[in-house]
Protein backbone atom coordinates (compact mmCIF):
# COMPACT_ATOMS: atom_id res chain seq x y z
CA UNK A 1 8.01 14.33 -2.02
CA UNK A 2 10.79 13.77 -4.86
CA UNK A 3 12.72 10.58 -3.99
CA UNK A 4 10.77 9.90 -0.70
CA UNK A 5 8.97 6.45 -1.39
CA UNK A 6 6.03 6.26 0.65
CA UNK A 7 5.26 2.53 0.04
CA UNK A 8 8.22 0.06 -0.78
CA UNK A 9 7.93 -3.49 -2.22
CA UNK A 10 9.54 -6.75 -1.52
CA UNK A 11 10.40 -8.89 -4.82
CA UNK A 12 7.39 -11.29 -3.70
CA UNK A 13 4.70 -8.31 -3.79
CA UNK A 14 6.57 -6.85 -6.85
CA UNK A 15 5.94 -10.93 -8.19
CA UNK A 16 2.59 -10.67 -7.50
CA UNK A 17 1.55 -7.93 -8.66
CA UNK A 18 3.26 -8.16 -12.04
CA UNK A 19 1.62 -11.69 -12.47
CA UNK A 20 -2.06 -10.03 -11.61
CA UNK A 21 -1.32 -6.92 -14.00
CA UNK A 22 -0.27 -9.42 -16.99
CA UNK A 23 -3.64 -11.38 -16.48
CA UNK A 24 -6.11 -8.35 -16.06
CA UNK A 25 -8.57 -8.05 -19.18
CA UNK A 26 -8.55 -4.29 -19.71
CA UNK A 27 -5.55 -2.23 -19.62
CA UNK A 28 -4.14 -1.31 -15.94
CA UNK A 29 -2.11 1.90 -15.32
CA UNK A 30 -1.06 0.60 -11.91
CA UNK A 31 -2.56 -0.90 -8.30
CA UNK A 32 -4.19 1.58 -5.82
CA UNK A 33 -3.25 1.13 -2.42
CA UNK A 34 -5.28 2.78 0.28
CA UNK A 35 -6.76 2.45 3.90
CA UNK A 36 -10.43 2.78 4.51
CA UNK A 37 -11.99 2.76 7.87
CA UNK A 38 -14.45 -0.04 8.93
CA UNK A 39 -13.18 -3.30 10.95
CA UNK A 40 -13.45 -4.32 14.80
CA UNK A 41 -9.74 -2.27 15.09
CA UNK A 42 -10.92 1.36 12.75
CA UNK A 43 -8.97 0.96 9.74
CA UNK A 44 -8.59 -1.86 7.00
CA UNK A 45 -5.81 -1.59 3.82
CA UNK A 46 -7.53 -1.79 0.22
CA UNK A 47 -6.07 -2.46 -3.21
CA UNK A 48 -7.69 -2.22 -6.48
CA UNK A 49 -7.14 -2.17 -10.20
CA UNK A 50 -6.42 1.52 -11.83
CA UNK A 51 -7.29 2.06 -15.04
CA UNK A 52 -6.04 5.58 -14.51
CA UNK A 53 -3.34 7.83 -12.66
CA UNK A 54 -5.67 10.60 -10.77
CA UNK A 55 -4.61 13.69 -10.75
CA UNK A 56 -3.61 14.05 -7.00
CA UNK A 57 -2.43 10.26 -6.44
CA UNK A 58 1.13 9.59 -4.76
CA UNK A 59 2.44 8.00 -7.81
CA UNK A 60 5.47 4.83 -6.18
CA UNK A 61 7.84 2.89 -8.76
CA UNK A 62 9.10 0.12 -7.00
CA UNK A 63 11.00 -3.22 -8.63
CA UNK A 64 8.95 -2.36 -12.04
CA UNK A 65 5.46 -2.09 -10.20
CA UNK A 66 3.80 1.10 -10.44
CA UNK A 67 1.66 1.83 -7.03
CA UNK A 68 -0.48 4.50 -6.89
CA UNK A 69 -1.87 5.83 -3.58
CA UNK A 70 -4.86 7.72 -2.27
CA UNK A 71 -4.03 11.09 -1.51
CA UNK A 72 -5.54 11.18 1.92
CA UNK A 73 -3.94 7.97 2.38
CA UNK A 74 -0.84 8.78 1.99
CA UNK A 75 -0.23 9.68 6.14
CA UNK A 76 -1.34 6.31 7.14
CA UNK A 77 0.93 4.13 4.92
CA UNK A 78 4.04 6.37 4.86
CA UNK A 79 7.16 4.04 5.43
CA UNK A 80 5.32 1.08 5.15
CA UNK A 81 6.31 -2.43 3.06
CA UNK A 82 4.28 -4.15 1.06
CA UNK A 83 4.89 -8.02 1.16
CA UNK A 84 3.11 -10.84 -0.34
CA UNK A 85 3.61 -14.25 1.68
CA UNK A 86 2.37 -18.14 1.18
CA UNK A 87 1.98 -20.24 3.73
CA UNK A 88 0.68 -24.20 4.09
CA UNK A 89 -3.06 -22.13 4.56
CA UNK A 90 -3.27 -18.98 2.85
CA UNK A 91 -1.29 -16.39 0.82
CA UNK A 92 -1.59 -12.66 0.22
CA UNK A 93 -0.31 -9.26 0.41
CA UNK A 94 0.35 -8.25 3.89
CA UNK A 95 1.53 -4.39 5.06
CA UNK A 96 4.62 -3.99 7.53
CA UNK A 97 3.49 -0.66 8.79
CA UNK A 98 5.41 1.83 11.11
CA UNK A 99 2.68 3.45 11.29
CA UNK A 100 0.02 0.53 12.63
CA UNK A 101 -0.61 0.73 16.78
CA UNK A 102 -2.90 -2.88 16.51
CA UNK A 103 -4.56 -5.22 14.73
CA UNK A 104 -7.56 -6.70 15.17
CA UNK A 105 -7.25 -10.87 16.34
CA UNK A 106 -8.64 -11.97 12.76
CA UNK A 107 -5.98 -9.50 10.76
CA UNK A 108 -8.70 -7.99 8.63
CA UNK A 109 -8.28 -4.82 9.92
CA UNK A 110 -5.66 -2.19 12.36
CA UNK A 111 -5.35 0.73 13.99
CA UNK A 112 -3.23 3.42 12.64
CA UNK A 113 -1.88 6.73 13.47
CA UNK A 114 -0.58 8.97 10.69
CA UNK A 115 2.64 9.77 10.31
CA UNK A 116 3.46 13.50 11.24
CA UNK A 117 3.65 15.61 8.10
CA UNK A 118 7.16 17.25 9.44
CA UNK A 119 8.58 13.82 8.71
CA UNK A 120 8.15 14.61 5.05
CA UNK A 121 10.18 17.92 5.05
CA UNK A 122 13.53 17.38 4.18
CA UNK A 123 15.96 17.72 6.32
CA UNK A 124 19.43 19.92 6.48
């Protein structure tokens, strides 16, 4: 997937996630981003510190941010923009996702159909 991004940032996220990286207290090769299922609508996003780049991870540059994703992840989040927004009574990282069919009415978790692997295949 050579010069296919399959999870872009906005500057906010990019923001964030720089200011997190520069306060962790071990060394941090990147953030994971991933999907795991559980949640009233199947499916909820996860991030996490990585100390490491696994071998099969879907390494993403974006805006100086290294993002590493899940392998079998990968499907679920392709084309999808990773925000991270304040309002007057909360703030965090949210996912515009072409991908998502729902979302559950407390936004912990969504519904999502994987992308179909042809759309990775470049094209003549």
């Amino acid at each position: 997937m050579a010069g296919f991004k399959v999870v872009s940032l906005t500057e906010a996220a990019a923001e964030r996630v720089r200011s997190i990286m520069a306060r962790a207290e071990r060394p941090i090769a990147g953030v994971r981003v991933g999907v795991k299922n559980g949640g009233c609508a199947g499916m909820s996003y996860t991030m996490e510190y990585a100390e490491e780049i696994r071998p099969h991870d879907e390494v993403v540059e974006d805006r100086g941010v290294k993002i590493l994703i899940d392998p079998k992840a990968v499907l679920f989040l392709l084309g999808t923009e990773m925000d991270f927004e304040t309002s007057r009574m909360s703030s965090g990282f949210t996912f515009r996702n072409p991908n998502q069919t729902s979302a559950c009415g407390c936004g912990e978790s969504v519904a999502i159909t994987p992308a179909k692997p042809d759309l990775l295949s470049p094209r003549p």
